[in-house]
Each structure stands twice: as structure tokens, then as C-alpha cells.
N, C-alpha and C. Protein backbone atom coordinates (compact mmCIF):
# COMPACT_ATOMS: atom_id res chain seq x y z
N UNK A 1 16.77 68.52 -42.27
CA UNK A 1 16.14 67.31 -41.78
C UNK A 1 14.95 66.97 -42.67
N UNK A 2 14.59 65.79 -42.83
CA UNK A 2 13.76 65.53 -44.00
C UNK A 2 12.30 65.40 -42.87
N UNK A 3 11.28 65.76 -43.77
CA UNK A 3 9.81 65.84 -43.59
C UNK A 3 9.53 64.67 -43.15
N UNK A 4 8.86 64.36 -42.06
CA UNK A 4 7.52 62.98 -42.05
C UNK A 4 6.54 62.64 -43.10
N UNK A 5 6.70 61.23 -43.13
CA UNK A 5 6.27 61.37 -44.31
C UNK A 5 4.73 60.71 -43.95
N UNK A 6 3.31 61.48 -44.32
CA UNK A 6 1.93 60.71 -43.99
C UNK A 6 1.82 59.59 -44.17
N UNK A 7 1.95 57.89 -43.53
CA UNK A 7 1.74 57.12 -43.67
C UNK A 7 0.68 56.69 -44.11
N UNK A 8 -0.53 57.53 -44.57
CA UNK A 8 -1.77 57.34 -45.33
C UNK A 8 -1.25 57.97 -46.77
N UNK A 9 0.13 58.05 -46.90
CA UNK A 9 0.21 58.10 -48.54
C UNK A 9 0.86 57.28 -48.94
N UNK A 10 1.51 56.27 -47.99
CA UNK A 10 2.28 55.12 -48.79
C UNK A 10 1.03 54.10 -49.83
N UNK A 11 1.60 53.64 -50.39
CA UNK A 11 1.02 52.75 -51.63
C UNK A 11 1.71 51.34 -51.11
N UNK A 12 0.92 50.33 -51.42
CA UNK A 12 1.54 48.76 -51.40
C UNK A 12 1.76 48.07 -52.30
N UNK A 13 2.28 47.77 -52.82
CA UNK A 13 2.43 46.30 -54.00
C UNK A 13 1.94 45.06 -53.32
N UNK A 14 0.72 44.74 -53.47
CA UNK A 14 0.26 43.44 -53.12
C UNK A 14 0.49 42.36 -54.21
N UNK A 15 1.43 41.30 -53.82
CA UNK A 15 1.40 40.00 -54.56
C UNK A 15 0.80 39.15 -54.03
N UNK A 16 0.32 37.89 -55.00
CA UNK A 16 -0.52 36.84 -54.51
C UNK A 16 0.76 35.51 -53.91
N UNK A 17 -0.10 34.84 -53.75
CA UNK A 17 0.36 33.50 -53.27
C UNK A 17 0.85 32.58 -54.37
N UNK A 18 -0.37 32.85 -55.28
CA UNK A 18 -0.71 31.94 -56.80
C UNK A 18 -0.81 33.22 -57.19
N UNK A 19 0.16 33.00 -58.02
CA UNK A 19 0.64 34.24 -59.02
C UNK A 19 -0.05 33.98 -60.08
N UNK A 20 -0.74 32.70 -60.52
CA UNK A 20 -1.17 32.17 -61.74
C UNK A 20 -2.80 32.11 -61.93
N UNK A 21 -3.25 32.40 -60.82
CA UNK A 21 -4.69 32.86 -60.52
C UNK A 21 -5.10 34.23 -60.28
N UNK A 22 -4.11 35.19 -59.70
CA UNK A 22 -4.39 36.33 -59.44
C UNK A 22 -3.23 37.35 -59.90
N UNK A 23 -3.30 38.90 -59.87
CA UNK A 23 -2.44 39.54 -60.52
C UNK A 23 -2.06 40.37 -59.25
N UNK A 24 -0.78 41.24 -59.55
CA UNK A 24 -0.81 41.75 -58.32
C UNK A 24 -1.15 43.42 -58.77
N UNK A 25 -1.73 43.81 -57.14
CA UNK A 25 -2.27 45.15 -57.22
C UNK A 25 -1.47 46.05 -56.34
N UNK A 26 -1.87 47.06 -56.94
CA UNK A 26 -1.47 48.17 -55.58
C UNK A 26 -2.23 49.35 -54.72
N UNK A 27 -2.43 49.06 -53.89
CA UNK A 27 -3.23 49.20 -52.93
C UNK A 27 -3.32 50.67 -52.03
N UNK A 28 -3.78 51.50 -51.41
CA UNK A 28 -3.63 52.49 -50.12
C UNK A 28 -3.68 51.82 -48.81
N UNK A 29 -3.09 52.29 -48.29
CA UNK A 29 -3.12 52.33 -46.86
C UNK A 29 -4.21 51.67 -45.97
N UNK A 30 -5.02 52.33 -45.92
CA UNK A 30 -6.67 52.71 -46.04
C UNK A 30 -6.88 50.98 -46.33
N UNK A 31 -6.75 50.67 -47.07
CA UNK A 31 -7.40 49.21 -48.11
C UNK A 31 -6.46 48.05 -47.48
N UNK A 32 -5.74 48.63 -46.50
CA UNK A 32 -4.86 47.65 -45.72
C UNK A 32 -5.44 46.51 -44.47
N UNK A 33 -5.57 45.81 -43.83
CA UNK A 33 -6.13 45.60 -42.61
C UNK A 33 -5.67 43.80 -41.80
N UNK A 34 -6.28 43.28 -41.20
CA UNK A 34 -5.54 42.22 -39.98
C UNK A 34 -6.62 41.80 -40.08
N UNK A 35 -6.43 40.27 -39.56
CA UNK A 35 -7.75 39.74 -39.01
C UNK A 35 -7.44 40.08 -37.66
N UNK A 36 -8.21 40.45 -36.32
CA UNK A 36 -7.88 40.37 -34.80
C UNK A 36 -6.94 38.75 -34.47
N UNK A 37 -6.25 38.90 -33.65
CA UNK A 37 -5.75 37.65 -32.98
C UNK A 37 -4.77 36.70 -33.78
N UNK A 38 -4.47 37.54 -35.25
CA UNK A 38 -3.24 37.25 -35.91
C UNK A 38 -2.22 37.11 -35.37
N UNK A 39 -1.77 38.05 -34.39
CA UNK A 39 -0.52 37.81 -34.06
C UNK A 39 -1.13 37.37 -32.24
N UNK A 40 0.02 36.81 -32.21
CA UNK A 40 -0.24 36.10 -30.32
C UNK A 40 1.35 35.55 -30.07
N UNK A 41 1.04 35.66 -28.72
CA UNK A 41 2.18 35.06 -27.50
C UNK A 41 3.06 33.77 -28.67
N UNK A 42 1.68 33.05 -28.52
CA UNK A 42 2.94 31.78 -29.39
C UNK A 42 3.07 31.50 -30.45
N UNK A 43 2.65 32.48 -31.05
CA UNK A 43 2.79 32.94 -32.76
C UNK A 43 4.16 33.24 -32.88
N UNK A 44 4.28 34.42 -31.88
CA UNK A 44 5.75 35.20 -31.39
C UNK A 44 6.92 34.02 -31.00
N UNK A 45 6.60 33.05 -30.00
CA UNK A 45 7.93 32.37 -29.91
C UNK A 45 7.64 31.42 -30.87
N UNK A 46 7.01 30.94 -31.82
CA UNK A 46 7.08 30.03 -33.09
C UNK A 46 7.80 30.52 -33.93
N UNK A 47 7.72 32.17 -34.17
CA UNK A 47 8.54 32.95 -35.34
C UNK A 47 9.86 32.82 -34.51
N UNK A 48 10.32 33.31 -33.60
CA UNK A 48 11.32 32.89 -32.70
C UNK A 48 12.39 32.30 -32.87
N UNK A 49 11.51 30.68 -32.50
CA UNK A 49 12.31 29.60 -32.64
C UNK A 49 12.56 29.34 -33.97
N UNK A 50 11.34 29.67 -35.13
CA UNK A 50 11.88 29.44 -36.60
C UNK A 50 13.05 29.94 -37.04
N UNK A 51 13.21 31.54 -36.73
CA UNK A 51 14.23 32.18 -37.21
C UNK A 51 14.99 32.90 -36.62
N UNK A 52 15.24 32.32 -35.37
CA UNK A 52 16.35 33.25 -34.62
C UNK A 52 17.33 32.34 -33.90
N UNK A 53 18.10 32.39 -33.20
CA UNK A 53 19.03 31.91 -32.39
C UNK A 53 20.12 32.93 -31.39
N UNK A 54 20.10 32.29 -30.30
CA UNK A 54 20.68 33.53 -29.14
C UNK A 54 22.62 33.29 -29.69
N UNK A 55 23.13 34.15 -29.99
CA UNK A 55 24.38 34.55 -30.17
C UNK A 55 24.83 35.30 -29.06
N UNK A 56 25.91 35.16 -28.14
CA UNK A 56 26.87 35.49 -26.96
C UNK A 56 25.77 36.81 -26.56
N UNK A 57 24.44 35.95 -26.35
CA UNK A 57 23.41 36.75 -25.20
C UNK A 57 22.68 37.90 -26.18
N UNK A 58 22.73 37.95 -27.04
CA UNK A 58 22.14 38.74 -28.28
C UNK A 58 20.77 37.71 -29.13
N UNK A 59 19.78 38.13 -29.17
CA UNK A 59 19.06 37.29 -30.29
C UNK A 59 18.98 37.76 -31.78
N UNK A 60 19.76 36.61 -32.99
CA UNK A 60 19.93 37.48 -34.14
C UNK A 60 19.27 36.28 -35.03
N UNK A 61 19.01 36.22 -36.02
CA UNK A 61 18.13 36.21 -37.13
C UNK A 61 18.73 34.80 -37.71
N UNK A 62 18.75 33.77 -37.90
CA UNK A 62 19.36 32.54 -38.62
C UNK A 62 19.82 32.79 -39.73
N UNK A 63 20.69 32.56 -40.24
CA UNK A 63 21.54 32.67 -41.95
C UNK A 63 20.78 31.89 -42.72
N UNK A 64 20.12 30.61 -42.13
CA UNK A 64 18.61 30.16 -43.36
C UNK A 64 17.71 31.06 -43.45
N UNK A 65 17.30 32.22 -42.44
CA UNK A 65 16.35 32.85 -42.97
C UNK A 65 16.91 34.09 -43.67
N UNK A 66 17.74 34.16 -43.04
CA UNK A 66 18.61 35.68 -44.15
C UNK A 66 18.92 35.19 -45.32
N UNK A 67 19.45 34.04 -46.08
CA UNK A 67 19.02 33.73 -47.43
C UNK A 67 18.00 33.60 -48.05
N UNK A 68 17.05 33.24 -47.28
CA UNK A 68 15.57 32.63 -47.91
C UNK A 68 14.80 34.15 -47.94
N UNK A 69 14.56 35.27 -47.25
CA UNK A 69 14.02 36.38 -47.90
C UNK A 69 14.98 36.97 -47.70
N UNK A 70 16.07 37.46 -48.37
CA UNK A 70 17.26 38.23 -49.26
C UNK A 70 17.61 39.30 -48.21
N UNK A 71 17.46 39.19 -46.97
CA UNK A 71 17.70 40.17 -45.77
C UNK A 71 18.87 40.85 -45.85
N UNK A 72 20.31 40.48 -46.57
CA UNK A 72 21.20 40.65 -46.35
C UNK A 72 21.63 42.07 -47.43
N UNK A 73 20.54 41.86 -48.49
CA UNK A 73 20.08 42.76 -49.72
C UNK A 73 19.61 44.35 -48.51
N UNK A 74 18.75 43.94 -47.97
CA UNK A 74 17.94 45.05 -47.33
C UNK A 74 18.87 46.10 -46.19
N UNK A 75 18.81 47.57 -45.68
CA UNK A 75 18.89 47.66 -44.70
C UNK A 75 17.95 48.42 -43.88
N UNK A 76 18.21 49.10 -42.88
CA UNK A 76 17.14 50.24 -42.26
C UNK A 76 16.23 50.60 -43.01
N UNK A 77 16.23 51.47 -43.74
CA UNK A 77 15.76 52.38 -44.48
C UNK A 77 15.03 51.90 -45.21
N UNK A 78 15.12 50.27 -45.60
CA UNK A 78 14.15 49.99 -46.73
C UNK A 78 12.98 49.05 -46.19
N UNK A 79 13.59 48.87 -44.58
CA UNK A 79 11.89 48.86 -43.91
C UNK A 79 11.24 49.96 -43.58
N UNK A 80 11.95 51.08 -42.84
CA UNK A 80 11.50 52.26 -42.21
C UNK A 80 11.93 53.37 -43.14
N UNK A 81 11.89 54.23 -43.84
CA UNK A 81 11.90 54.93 -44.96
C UNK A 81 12.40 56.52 -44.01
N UNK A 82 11.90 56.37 -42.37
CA UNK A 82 11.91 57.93 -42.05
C UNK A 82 13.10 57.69 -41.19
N UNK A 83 13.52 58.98 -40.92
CA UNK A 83 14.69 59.15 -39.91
C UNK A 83 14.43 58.10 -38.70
N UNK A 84 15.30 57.20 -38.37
CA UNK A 84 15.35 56.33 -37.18
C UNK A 84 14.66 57.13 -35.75
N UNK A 85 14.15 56.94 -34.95
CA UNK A 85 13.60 57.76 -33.75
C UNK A 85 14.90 58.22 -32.74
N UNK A 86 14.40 59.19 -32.21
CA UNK A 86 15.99 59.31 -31.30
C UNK A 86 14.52 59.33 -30.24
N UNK A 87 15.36 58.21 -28.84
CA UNK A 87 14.63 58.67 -27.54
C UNK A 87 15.48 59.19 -26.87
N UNK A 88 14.36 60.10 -25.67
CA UNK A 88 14.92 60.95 -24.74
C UNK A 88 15.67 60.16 -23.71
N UNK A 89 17.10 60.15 -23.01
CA UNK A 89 17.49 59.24 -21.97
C UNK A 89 17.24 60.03 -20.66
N UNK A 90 16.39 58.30 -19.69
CA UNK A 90 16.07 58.45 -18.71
C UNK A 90 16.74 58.20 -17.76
N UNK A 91 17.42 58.42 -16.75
CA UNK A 91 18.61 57.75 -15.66
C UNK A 91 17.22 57.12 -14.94
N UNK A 92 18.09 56.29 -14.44
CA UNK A 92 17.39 54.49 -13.65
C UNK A 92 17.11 55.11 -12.32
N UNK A 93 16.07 54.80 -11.53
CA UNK A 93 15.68 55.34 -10.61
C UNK A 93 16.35 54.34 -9.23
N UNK A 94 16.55 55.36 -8.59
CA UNK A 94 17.44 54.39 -7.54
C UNK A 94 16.12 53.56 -7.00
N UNK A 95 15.34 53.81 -6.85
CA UNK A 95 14.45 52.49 -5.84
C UNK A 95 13.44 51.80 -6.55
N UNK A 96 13.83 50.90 -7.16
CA UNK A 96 13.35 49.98 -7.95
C UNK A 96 13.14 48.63 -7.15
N UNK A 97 11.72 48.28 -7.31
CA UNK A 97 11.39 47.19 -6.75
C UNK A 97 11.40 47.03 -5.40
N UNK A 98 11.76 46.07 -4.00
CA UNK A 98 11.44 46.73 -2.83
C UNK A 98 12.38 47.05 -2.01
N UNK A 99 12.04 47.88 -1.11
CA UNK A 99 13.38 48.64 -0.09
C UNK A 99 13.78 47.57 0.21
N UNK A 100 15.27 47.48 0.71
CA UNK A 100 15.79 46.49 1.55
C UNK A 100 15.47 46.27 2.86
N UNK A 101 15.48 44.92 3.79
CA UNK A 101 14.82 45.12 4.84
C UNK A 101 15.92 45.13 5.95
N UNK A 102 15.52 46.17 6.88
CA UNK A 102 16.35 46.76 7.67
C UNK A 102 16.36 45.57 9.01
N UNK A 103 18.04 45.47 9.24
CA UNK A 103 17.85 44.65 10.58
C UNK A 103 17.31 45.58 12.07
N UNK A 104 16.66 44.73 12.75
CA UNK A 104 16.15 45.40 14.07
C UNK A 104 16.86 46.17 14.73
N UNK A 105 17.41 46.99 15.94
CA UNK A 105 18.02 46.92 16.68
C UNK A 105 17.74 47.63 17.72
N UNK A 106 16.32 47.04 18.08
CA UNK A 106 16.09 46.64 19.63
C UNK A 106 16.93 45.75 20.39
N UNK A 107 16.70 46.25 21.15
CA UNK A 107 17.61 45.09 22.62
C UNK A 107 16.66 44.15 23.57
């Protein structure tokens, strides 16, 4: 089984926007960061509606956006680099949400 790998040793290839003003670097981990409040609720269904569409109850990815960044090039592994996660399975708990309500049967 292959090692975990420290995600404080990956390296980035940062490219610019304007390739013609700036060069690209490569970066640590560490030197990585977000502004707060980047991502949000309707950030999420804007990306959504840009690039997805519900297929027979499945939501999958639009064929304009799988051409436009080369998705079809990519698979697993060359987003996530480590063994896929295995979770533990939980059986469904019989009483979910509220008891049923019992008819009376007083007289």
C-alpha cells in the first residue's frame, strides 16, 4: 500500500492570468491561501448551473465544460494523487425522524 503523502510537501505551479506581465512560479503549500467568503451558497449554485446538468437523477458536468478545461484528459488520480478513501459502512437506523403516531384505543 503506498505511503500518505505530507500535503505540506506538495509544490504548485502558479500561472498568471496575463502571462505577458507576470511569469509563472512555484510555490509551497504554506505560500498558498483564500480570501474568507470566497466560496458561498450562491457561488455554489452559480458554478452549478454554469457547469452541470441533472442526467436520469444524477448531476454530471456539461460537455462545454469538459472541453473547455480538458476534463476528459484527466482522471482520479490527477486530482487526488493518494489512494481514494474507503469509508466504514453504517446500516440506517430504524428510527429516523418521528415515531409514528399511534391511534387511540380508548372507548
Amino acid at each position: 500500500k503506498k505511503a500518505i503523502i505530507d500535503p505540506s510537501l506538495f509544490k504548485y505551479k502558479v500561472q498568471p492570468i496575463k502571462k505577458e506581465l507576470y511569469e509563472t512560479v512555484i510555490v509551497k503549500a504554506s505560500q498558498l491561501s483564500r480570501r474568507k467568503h470566497l466560496f458561498s451558497r450562491d457561488r455554489l449554485k452559480l458554478f452549478l448551473k454554469q457547469h452541470c446538468e441533472p442526467h436520469d437523477g444524477v448531476i454530471k458536468t456539461k460537455a462545454t465544460s469538459i472541453a473547455k478545461y480538458n476534463l476528459a484528459e484527466q482522471n482520479f488520480s490527477y486530482f487526488f494523487p493518494d489512494d481514494p478513501p474507503t469509508f466504514v459502512f453504517s446500516p440506517a437506523s430504524r428510527r429516523r425522524g418521528r415515531p409514528p403516531k399511534r391511534a387511540s384505543t380508548s372507548l
